[in-house]
N, C-alpha and C. Protein backbone atom coordinates (compact mmCIF):
# COMPACT_ATOMS: atom_id res chain seq x y z
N UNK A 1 50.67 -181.77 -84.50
CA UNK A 1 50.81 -180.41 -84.95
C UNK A 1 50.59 -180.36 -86.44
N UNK A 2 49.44 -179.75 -86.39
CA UNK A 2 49.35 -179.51 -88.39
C UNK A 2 49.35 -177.94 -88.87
N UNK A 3 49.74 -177.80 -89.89
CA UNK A 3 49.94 -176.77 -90.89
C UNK A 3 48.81 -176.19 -91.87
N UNK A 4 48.64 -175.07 -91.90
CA UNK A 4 47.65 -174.86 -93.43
C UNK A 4 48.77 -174.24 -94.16
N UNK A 5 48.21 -174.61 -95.28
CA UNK A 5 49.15 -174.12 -96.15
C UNK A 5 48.05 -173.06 -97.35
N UNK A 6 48.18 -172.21 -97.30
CA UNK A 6 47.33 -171.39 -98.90
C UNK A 6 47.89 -170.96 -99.63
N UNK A 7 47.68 -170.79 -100.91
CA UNK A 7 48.54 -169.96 -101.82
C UNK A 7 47.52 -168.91 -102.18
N UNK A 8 48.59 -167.65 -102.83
CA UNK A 8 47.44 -166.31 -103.24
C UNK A 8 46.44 -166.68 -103.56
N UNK A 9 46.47 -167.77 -104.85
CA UNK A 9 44.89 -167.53 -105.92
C UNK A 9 44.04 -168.19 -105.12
N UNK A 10 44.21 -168.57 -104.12
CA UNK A 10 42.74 -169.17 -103.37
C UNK A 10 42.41 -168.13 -103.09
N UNK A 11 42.60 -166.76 -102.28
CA UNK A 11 42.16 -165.75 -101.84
C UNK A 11 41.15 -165.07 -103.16
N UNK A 12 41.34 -165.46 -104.01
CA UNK A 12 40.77 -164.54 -105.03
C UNK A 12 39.78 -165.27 -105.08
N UNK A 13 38.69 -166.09 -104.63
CA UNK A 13 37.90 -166.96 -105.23
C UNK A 13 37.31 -166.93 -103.46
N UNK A 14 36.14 -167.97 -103.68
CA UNK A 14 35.74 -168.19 -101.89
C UNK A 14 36.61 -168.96 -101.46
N UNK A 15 36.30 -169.36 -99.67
CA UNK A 15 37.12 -170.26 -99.37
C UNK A 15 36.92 -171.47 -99.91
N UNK A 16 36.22 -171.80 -100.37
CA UNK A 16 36.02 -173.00 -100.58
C UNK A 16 37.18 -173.75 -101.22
N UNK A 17 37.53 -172.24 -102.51
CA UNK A 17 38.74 -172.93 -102.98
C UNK A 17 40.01 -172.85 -102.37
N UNK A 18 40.27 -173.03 -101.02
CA UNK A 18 40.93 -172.92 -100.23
C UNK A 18 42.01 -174.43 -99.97
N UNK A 19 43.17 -174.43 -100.40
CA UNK A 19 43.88 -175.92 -100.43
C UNK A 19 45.10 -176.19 -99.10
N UNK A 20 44.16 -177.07 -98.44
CA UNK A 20 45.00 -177.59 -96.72
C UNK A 20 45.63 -178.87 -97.15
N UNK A 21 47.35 -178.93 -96.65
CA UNK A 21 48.20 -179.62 -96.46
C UNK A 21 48.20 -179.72 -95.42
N UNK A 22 48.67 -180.81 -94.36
CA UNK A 22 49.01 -181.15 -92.94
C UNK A 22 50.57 -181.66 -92.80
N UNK A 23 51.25 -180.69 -92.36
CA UNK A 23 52.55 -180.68 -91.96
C UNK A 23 53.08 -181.05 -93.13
N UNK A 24 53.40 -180.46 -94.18
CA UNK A 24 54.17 -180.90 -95.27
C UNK A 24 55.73 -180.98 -95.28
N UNK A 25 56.66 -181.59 -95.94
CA UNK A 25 57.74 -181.47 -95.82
C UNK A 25 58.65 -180.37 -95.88
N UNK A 26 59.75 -179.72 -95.21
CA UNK A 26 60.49 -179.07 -95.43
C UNK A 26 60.79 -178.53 -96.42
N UNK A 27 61.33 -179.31 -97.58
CA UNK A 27 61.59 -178.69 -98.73
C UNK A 27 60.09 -178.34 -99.87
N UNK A 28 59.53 -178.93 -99.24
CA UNK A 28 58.44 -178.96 -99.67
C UNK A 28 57.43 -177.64 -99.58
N UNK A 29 57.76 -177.63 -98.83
CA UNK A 29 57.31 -175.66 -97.67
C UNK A 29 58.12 -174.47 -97.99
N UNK A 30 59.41 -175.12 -98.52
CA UNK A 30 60.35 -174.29 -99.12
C UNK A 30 59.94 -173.94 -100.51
N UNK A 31 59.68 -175.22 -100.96
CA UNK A 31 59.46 -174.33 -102.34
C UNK A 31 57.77 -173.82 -103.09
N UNK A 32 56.80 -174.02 -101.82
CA UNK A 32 55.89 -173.51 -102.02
C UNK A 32 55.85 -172.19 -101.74
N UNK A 33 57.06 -171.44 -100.86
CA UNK A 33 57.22 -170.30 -100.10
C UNK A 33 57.71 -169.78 -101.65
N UNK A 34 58.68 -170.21 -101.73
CA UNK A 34 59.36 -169.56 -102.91
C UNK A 34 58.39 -169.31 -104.19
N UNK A 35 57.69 -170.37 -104.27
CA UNK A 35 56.66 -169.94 -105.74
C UNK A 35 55.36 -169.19 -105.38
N UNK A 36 55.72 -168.38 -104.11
CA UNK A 36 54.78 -167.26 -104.36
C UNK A 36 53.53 -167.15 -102.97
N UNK A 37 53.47 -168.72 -102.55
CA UNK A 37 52.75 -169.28 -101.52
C UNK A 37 52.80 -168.82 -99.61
N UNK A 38 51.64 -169.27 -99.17
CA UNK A 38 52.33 -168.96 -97.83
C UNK A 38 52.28 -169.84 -96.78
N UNK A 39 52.23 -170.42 -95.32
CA UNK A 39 52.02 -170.81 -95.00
C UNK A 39 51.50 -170.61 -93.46
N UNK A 40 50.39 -170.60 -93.11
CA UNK A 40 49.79 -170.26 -91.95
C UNK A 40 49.78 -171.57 -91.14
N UNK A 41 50.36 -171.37 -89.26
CA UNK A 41 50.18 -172.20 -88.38
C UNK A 41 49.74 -171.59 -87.07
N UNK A 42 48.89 -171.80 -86.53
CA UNK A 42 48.27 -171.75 -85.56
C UNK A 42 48.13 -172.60 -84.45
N UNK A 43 48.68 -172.30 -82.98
CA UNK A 43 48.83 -173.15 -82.15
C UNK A 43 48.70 -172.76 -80.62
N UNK A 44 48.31 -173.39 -79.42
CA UNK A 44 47.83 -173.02 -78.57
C UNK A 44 48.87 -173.49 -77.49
N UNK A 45 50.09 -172.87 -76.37
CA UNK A 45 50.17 -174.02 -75.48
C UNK A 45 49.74 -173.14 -74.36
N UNK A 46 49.80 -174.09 -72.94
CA UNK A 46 49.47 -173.83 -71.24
C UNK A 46 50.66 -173.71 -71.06
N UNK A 47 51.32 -172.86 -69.96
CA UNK A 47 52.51 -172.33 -69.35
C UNK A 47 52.43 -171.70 -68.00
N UNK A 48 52.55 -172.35 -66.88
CA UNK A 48 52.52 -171.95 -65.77
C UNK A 48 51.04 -171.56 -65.30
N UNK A 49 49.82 -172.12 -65.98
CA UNK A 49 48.85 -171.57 -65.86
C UNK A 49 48.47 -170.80 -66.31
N UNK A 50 49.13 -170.22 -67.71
CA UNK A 50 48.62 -169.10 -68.57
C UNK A 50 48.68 -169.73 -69.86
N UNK A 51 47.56 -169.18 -70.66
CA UNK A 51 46.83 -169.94 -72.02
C UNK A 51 48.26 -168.48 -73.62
N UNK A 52 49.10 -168.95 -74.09
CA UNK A 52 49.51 -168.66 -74.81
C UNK A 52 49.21 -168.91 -76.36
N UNK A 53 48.84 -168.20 -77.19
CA UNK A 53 48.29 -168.38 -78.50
C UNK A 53 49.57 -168.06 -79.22
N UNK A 54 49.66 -168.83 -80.37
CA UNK A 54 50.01 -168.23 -81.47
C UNK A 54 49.89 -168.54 -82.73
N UNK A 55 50.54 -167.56 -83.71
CA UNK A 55 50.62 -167.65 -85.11
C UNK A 55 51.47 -167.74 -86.06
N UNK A 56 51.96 -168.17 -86.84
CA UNK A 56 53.39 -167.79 -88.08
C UNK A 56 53.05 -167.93 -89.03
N UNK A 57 53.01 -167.24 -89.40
CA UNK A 57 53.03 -166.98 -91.03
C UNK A 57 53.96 -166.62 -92.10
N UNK A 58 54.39 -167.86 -92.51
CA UNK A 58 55.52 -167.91 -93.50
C UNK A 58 55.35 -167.34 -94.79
N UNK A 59 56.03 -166.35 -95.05
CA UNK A 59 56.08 -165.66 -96.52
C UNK A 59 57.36 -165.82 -97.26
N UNK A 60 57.66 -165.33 -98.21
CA UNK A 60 59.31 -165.20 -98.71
C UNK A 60 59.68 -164.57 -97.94
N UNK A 61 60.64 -165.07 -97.94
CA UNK A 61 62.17 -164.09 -96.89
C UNK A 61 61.76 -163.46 -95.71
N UNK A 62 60.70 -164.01 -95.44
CA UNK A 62 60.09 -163.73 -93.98
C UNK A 62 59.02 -164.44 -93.19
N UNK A 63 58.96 -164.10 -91.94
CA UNK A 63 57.65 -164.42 -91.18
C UNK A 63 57.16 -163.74 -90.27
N UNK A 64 55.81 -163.32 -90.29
CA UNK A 64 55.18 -163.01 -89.32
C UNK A 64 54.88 -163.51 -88.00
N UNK A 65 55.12 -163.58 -87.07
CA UNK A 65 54.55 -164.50 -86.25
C UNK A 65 53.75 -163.69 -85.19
N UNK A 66 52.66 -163.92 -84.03
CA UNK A 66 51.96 -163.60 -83.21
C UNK A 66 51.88 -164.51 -81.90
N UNK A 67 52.09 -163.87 -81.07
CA UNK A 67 51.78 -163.88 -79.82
C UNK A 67 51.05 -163.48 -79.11
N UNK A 68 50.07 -164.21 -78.07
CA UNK A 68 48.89 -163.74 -77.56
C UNK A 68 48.93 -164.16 -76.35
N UNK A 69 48.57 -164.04 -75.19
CA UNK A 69 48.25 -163.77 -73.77
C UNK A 69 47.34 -163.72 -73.00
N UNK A 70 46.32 -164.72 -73.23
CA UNK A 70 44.88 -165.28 -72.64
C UNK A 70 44.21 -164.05 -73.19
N UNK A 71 44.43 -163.91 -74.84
CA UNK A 71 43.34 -163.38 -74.95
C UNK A 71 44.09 -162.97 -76.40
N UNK A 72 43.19 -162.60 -77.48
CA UNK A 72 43.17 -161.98 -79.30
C UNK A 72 43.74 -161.12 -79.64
N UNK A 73 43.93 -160.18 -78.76
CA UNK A 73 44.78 -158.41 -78.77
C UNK A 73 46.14 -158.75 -79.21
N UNK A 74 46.22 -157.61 -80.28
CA UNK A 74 47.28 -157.88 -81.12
C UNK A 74 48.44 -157.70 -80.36
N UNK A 75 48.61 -156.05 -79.68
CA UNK A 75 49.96 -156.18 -78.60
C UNK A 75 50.82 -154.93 -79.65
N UNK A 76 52.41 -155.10 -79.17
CA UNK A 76 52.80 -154.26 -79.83
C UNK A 76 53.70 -155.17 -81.09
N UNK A 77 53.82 -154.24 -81.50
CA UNK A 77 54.24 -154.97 -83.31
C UNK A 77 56.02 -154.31 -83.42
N UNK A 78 56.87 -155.60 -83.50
CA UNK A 78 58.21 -155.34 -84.06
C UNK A 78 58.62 -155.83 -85.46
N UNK A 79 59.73 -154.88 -85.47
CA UNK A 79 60.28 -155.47 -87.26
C UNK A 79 61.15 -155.84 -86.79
N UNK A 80 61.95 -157.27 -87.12
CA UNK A 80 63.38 -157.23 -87.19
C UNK A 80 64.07 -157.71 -88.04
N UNK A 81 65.44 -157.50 -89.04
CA UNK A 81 66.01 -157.63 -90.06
C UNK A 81 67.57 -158.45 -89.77
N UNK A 82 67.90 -159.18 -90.29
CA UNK A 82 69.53 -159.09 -90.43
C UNK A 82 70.09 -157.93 -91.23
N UNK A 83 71.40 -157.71 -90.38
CA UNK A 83 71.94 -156.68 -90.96
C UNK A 83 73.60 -157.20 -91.60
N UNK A 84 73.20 -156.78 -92.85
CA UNK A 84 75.15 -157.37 -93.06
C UNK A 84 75.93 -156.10 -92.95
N UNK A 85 77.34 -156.30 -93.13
CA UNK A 85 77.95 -157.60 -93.27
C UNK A 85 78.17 -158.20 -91.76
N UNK A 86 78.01 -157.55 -90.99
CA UNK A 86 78.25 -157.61 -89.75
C UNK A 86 77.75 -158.47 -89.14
N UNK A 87 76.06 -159.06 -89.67
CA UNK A 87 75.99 -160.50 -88.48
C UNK A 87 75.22 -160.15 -87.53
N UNK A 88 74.71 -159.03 -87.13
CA UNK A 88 73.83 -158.26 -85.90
C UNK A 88 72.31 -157.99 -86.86
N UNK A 89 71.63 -157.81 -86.24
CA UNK A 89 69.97 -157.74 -86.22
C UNK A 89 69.33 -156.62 -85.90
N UNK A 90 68.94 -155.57 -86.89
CA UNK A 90 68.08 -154.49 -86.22
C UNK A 90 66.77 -154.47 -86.36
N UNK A 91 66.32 -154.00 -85.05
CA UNK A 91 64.99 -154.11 -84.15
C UNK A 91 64.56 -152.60 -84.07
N UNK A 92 63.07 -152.59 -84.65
CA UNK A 92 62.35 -151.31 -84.80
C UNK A 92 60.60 -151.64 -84.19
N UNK A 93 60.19 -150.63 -83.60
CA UNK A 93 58.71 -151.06 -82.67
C UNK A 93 57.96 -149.90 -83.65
N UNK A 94 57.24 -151.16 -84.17
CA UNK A 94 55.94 -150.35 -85.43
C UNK A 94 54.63 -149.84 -84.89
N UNK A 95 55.00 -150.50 -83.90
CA UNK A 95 53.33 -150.41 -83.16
C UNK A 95 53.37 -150.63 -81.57
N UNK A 96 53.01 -149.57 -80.54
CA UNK A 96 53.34 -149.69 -79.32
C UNK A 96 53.90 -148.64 -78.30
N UNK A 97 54.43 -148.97 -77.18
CA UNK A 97 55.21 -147.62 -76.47
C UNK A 97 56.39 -148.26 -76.55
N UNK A 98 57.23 -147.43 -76.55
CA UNK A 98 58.69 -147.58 -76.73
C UNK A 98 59.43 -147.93 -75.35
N UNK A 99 58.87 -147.68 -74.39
CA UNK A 99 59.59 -148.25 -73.37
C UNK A 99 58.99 -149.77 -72.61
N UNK A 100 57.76 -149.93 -73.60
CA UNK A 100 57.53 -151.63 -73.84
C UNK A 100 58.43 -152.56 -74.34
N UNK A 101 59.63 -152.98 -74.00
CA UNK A 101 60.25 -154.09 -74.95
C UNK A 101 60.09 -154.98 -74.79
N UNK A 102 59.10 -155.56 -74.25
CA UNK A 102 58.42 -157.04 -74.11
C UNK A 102 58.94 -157.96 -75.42
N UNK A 103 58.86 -157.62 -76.69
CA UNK A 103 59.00 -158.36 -77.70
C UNK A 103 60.38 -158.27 -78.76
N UNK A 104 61.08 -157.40 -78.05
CA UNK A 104 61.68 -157.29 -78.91
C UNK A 104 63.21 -158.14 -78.79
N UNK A 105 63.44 -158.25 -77.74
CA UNK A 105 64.61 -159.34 -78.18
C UNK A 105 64.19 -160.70 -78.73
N UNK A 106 62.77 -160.34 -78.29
CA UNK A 106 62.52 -162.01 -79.24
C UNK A 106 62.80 -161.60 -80.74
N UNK A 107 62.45 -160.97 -81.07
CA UNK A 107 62.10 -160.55 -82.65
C UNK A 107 63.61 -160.53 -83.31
N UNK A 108 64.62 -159.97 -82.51
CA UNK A 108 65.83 -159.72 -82.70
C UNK A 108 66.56 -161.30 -82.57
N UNK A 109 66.31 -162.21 -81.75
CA UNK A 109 66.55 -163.93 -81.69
C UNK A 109 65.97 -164.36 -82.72
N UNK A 110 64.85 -164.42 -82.71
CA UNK A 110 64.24 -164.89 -84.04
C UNK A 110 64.86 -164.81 -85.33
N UNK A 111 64.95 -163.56 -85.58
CA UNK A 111 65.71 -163.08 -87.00
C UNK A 111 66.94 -163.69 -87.06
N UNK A 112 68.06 -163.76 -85.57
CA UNK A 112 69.57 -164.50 -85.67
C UNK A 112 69.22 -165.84 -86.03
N UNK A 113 68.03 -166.13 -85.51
CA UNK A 113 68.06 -168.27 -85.85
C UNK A 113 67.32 -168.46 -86.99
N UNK A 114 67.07 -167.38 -87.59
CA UNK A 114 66.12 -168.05 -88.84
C UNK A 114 66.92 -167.33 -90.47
N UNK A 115 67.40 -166.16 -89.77
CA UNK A 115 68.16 -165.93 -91.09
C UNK A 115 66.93 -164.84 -91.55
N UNK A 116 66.28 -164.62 -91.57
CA UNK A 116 64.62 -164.35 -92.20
C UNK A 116 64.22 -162.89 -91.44
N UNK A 117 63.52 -161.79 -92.55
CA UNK A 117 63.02 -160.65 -91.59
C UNK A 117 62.18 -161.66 -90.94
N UNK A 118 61.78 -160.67 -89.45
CA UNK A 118 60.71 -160.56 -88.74
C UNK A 118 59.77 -159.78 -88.26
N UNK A 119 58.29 -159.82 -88.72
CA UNK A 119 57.67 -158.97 -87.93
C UNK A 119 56.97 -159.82 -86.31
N UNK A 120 56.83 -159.33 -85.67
CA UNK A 120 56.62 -159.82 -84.67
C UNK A 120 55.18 -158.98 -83.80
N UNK A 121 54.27 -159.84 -83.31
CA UNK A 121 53.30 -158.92 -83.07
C UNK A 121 53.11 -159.96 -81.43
N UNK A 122 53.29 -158.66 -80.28
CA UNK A 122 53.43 -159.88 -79.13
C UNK A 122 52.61 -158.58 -78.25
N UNK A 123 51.68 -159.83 -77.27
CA UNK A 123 50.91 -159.09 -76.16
C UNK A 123 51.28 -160.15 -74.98
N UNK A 124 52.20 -159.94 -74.15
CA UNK A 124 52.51 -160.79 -73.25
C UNK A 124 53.01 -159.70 -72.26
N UNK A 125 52.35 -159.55 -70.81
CA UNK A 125 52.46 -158.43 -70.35
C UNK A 125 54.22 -158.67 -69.51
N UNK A 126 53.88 -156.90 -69.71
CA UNK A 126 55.60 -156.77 -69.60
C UNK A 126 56.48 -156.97 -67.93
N UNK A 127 55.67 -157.36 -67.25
CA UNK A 127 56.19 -157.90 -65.75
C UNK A 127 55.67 -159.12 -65.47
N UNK A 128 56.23 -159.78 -66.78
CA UNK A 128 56.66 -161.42 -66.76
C UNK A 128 57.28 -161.97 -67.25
N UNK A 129 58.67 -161.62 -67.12
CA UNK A 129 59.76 -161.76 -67.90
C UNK A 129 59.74 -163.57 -67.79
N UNK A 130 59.88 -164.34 -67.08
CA UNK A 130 59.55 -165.80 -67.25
C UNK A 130 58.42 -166.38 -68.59
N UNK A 131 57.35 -165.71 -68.48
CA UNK A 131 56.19 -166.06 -69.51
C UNK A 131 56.78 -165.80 -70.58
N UNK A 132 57.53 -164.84 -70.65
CA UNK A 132 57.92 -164.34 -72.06
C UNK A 132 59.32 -165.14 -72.69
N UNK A 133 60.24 -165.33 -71.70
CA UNK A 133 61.17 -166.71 -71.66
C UNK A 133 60.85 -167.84 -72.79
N UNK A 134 58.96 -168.53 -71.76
CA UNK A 134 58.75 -169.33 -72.32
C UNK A 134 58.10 -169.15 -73.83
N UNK A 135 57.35 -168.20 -73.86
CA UNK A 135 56.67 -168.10 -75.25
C UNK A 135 57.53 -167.76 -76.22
N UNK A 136 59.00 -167.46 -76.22
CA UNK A 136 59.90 -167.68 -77.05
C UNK A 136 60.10 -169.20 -76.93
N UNK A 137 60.42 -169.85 -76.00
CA UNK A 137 61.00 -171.05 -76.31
C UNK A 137 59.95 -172.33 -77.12
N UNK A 138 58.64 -171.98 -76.80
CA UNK A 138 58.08 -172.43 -77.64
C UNK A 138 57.63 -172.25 -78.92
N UNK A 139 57.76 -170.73 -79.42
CA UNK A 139 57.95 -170.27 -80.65
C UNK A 139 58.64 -171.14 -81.12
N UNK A 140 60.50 -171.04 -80.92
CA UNK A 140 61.50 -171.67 -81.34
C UNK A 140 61.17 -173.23 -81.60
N UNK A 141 60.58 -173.36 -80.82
CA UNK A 141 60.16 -175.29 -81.01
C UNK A 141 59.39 -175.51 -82.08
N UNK A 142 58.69 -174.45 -82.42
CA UNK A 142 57.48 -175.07 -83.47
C UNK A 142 58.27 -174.43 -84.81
N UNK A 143 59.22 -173.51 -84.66
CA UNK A 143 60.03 -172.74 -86.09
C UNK A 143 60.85 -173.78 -86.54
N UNK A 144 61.52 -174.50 -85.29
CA UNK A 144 62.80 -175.61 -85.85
C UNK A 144 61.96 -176.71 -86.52
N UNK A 145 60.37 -177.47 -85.60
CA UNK A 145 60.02 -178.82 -86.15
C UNK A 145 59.67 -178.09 -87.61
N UNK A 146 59.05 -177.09 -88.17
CA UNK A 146 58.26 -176.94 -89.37
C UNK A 146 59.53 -176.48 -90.21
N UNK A 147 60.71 -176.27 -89.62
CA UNK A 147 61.94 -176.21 -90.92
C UNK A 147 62.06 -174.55 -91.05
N UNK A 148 61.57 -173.63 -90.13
CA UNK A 148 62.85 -172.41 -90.51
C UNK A 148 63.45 -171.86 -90.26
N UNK A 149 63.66 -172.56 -89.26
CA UNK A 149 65.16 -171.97 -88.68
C UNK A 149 66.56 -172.61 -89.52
N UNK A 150 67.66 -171.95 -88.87
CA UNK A 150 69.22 -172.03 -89.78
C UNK A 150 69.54 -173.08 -89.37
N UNK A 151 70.19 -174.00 -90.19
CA UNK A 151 70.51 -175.44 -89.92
C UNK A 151 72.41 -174.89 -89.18
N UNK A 152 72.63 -175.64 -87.93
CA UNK A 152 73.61 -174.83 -87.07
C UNK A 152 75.15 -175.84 -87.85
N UNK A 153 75.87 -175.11 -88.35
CA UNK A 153 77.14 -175.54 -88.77
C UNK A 153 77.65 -176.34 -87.28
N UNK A 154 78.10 -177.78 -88.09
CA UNK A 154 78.85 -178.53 -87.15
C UNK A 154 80.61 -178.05 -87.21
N UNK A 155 80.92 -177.75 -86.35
CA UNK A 155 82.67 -177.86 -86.06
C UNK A 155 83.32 -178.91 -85.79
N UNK A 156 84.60 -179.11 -86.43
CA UNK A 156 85.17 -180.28 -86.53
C UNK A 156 86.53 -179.78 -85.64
């Protein structure tokens, strides 16, 4: 599993000047996020016989991520935020029908394990609640190995 990593000023120039890291370290990702940078990952898995795409895109204090469904179509688009002081997560649909919630408790999970807004852009059709199961759980797999999710307090 590898990583691109870009920062703004490559965009201003061709790609050429375009600068790829492969899976860089944690803190390392941290503080390229922080000085302004971003980090794009792109990844493909199979699930029950269906081809799942996706994307994350790490910014400050947030990530984008995408979900796709044997096929490029963006889908409908959620925001989701932590909310203090309280500890709960609100979930808003930017883009879509409203009685689609295909994506949105992901978006609303996401945001509890990462600490981090979320926008969320998911096309995974909505009478497959299993597919959608999984394309969270593999989200979550690739957020924890690349470092952004919340490191879980041990109890003693």
């Amino acid at each position: 599993m590898s990583g691109i990593n870009f920062g703004f000023d490559a965009f201003n120039g061709s790609p050429r000047n375009l600068k790829r890291e492969d899976s860089p370290s944690s803190s390392a990702q941290q503080d390229d996020v922080a000085a302004g940078g971003l980090q794009v990952h792109c990844f493909t898995e199979i699930v029950d016989d269906t081809t799942l795409h996706f994307q994350i895109i790490r910014l400050h204090k947030q990530i984008y991520a995408w979900i796709g469904c044997n096929s490029a179509k963006f889908g409908h688009l959620y925001a989701a935020a932590p909310t203090r002081p309280s500890n709960t997560v609100s979930v808003a649909c930017l883009l879509g029908g409203a009685s689609d919630n295909t994506g949105s408790g992901i978006a609303r999970r996401l945001a509890l394990k990462t600490g981090l807004n979320i926008i969320l852009a998911c096309n995974i059709p909505k009478n497959a609640p299993m597919l959608e199961v999984n394309a969270e759980k593999k989200l979550v797999e690739k957020l924890t190995y690349l470092g952004y999710t919340k490191k879980k307090l041990l109890s003693s």
